[in-house]
C-alpha atoms as a PDB file:
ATOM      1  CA  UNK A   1       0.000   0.000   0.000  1.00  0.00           C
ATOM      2  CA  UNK A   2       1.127   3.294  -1.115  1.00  0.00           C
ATOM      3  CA  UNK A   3       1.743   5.983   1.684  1.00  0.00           C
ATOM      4  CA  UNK A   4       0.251   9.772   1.135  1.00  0.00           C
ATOM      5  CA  UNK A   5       3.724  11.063   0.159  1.00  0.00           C
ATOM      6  CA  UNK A   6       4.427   8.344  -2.635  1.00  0.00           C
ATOM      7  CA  UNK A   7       0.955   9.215  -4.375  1.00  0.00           C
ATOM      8  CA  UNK A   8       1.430  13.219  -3.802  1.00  0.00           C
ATOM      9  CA  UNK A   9       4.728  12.868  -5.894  1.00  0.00           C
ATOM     10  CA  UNK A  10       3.438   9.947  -8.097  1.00  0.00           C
ATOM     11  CA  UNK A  11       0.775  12.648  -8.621  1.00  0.00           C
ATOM     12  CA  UNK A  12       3.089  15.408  -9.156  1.00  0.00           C
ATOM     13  CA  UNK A  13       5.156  12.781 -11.948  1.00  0.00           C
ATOM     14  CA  UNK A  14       1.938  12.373 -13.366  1.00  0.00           C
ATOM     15  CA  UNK A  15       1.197  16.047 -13.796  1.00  0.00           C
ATOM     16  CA  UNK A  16       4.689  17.528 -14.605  1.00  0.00           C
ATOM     17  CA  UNK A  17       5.250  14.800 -17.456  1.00  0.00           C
ATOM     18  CA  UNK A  18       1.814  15.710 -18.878  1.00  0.00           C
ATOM     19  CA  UNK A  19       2.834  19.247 -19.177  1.00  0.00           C
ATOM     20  CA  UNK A  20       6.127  18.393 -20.889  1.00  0.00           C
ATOM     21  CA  UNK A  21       4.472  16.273 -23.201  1.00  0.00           C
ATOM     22  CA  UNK A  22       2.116  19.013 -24.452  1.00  0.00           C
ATOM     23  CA  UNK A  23       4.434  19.567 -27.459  1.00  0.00           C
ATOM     24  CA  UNK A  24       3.183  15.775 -28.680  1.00  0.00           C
ATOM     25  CA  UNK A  25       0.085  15.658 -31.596  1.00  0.00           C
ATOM     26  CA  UNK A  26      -3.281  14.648 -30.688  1.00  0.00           C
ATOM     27  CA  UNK A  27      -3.189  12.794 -33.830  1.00  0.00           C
ATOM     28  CA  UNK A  28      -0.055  12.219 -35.983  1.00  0.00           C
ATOM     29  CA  UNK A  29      -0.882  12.929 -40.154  1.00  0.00           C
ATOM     30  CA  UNK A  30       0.070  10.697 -43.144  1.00  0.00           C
ATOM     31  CA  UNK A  31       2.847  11.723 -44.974  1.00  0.00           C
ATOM     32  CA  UNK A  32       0.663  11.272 -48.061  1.00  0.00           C
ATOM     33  CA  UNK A  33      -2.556  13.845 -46.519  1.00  0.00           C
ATOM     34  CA  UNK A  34       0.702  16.625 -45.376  1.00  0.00           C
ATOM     35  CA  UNK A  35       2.063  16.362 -49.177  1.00  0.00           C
ATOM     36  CA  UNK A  36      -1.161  17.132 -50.219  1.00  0.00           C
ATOM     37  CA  UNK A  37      -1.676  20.485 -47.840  1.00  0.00           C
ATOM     38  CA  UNK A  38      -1.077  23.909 -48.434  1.00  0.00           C
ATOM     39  CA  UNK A  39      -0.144  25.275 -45.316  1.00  0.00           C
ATOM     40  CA  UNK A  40       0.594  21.266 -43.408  1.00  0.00           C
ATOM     41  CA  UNK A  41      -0.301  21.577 -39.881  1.00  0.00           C
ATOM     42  CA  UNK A  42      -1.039  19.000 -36.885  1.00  0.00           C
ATOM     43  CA  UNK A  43      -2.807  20.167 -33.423  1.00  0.00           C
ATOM     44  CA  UNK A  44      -0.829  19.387 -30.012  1.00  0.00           C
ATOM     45  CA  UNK A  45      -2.212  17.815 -27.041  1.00  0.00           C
ATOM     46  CA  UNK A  46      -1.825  21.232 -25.356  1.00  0.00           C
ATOM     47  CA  UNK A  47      -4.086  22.462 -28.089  1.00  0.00           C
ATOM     48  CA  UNK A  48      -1.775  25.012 -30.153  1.00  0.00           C
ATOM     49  CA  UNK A  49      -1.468  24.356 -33.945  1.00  0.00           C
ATOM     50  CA  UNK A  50       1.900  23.387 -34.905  1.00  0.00           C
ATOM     51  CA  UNK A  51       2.794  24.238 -38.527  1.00  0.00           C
ATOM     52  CA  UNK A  52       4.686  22.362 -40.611  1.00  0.00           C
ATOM     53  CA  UNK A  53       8.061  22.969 -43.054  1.00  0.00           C
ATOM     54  CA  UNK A  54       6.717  22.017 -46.501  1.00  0.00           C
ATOM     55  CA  UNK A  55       9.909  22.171 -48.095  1.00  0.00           C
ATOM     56  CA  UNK A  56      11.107  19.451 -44.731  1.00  0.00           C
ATOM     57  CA  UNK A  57       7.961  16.841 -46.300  1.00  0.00           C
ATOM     58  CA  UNK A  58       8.930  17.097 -49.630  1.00  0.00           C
ATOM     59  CA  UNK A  59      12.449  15.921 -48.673  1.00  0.00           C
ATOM     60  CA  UNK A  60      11.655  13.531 -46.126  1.00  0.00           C
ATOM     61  CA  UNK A  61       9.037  12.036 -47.838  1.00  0.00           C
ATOM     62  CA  UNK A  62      12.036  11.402 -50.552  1.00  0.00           C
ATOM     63  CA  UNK A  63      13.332   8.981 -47.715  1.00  0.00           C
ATOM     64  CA  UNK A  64      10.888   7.100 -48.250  1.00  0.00           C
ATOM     65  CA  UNK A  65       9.974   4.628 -51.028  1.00  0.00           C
ATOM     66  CA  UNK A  66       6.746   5.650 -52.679  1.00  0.00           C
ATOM     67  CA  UNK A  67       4.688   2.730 -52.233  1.00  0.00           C
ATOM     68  CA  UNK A  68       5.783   2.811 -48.271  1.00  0.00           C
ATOM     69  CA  UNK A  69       5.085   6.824 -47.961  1.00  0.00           C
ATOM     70  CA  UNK A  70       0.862   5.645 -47.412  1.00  0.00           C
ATOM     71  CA  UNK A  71       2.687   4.067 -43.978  1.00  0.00           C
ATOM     72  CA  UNK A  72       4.326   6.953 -42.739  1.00  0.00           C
ATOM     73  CA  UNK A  73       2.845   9.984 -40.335  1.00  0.00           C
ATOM     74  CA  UNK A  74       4.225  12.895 -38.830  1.00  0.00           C
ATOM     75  CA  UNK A  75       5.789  14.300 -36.735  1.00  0.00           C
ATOM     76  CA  UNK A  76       8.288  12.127 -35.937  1.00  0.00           C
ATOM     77  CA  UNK A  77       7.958  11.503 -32.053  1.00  0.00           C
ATOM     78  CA  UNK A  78      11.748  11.325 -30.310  1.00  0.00           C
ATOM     79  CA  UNK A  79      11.098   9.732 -27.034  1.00  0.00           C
ATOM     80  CA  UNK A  80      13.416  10.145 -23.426  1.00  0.00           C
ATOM     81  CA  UNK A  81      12.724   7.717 -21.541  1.00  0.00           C
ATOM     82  CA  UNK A  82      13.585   7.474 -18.014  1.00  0.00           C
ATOM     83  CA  UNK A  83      15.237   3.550 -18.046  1.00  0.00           C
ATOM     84  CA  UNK A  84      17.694   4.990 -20.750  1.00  0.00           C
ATOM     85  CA  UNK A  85      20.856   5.316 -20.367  1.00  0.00           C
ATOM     86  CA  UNK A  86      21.566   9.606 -20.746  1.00  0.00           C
ATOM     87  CA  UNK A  87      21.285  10.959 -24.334  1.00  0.00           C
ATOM     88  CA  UNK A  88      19.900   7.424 -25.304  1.00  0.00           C
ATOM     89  CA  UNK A  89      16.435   8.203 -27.293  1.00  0.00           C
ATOM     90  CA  UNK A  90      13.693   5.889 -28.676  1.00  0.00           C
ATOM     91  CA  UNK A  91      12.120   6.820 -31.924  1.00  0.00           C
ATOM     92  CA  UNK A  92       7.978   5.886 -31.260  1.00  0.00           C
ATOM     93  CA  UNK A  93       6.894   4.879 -34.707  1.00  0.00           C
ATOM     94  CA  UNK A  94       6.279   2.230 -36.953  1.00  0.00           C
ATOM     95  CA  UNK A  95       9.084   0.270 -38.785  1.00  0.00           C
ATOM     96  CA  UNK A  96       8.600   2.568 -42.139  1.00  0.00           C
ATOM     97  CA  UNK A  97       9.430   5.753 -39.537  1.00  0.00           C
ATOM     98  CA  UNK A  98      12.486   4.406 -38.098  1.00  0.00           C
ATOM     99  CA  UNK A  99      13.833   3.120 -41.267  1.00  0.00           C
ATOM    100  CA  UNK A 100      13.081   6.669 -42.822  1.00  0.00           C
ATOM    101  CA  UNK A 101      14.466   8.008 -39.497  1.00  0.00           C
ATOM    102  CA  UNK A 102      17.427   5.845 -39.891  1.00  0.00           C
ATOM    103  CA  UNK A 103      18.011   6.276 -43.900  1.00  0.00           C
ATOM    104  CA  UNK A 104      17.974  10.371 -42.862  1.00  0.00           C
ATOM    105  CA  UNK A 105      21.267   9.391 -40.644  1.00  0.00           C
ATOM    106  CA  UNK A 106      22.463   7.087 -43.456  1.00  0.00           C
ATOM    107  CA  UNK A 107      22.649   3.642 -40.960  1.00  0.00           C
ATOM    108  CA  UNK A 108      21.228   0.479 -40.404  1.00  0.00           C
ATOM    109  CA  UNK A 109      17.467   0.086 -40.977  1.00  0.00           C
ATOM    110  CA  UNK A 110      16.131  -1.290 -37.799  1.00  0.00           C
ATOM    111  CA  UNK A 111      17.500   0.566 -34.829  1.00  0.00           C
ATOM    112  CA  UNK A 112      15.082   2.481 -32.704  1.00  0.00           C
ATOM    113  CA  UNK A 113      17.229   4.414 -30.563  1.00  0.00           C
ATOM    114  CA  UNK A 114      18.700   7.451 -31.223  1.00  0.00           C
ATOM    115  CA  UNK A 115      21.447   9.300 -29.084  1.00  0.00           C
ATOM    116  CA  UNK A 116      22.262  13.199 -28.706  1.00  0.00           C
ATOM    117  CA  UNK A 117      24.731  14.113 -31.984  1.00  0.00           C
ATOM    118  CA  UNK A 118      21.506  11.941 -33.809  1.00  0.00           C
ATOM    119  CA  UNK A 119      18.802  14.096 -32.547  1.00  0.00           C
ATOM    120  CA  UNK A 120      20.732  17.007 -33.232  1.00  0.00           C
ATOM    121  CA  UNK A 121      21.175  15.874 -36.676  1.00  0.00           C
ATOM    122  CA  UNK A 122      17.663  15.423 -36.938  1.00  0.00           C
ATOM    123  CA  UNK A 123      16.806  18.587 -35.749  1.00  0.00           C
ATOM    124  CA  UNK A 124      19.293  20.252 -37.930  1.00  0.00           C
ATOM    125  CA  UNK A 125      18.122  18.884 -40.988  1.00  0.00           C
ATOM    126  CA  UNK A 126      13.786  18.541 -39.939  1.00  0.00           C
ATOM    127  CA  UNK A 127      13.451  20.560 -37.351  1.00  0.00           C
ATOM    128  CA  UNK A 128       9.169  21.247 -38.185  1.00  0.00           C
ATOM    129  CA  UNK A 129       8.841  17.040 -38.471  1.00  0.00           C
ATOM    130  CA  UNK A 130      10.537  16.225 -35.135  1.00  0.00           C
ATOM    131  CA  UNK A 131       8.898  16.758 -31.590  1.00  0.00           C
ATOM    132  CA  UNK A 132      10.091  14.785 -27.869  1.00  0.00           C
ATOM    133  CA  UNK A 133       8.096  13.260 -25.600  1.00  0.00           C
ATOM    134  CA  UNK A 134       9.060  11.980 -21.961  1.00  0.00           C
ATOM    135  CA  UNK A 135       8.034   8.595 -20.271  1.00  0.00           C
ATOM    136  CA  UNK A 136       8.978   7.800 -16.589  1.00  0.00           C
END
């Protein structure tokens, strides 16, 4: 059983990691519905719209093969999670967004994490497609 001062700050977790994570979509777009937009936008969970680079889907989307792009949505979600080792990040997507992730840093197809000269790289090069979330 928990005592009152483990649920207060389990609480306060709770609360503090849903403010950080305000930044994340409500829903994530297909790459195919964004190429087709004039001004490409996605609505955060904080409830601000969040415009998107057009020139930053046209070349990502290159990343991708064209009969894979109907399997790929953005942004791109860059995860910290807290078991991680420090500037160890998980990219939260399906296997079509990490291998586009992963063809952007020119490297093996399959690896999900990321770590910090990555993510900068990233946000160097996409810095409208990329957003972080946190997870305890």
């Amino acid at each position: 059983m928990e005592s009152d001062g483990d649920g207060i700050g389990k609480t306060f977790w709770e609360v503090e990691l849903r403010r950080l994570n305000e930044s994340l979509p409500r829903v994530r777009k297909g790459l195919l519905a964004l190429l087709k937009e004039d001004s490409p936008s996605y609505t955060n969970t904080g409830g601000e719209v969040v415009h998107l680079d057009k020139a930053e889907i046209e070349e990502f989307s290159k990343l991708v093969s064209p009969q894979k792009r109907g399997d790929v949505s953005l942004p791109i979600i860059i995860m910290k999670e807290a078991g991680l080792k420090r500037g160890t990040y998980r990219i939260q997507g399906n296997v079509e967004e990490v291998r586009a992730i992963n063809a952007v840093l020119k490297r093996a197809a399959d690896s999900q994490f990321l770590y910090r000269p990555d993510v900068l790289e990233l946000t160097g090069r996409f810095p409208s497609l990329i957003t972080f979330g946190y997870t305890l």
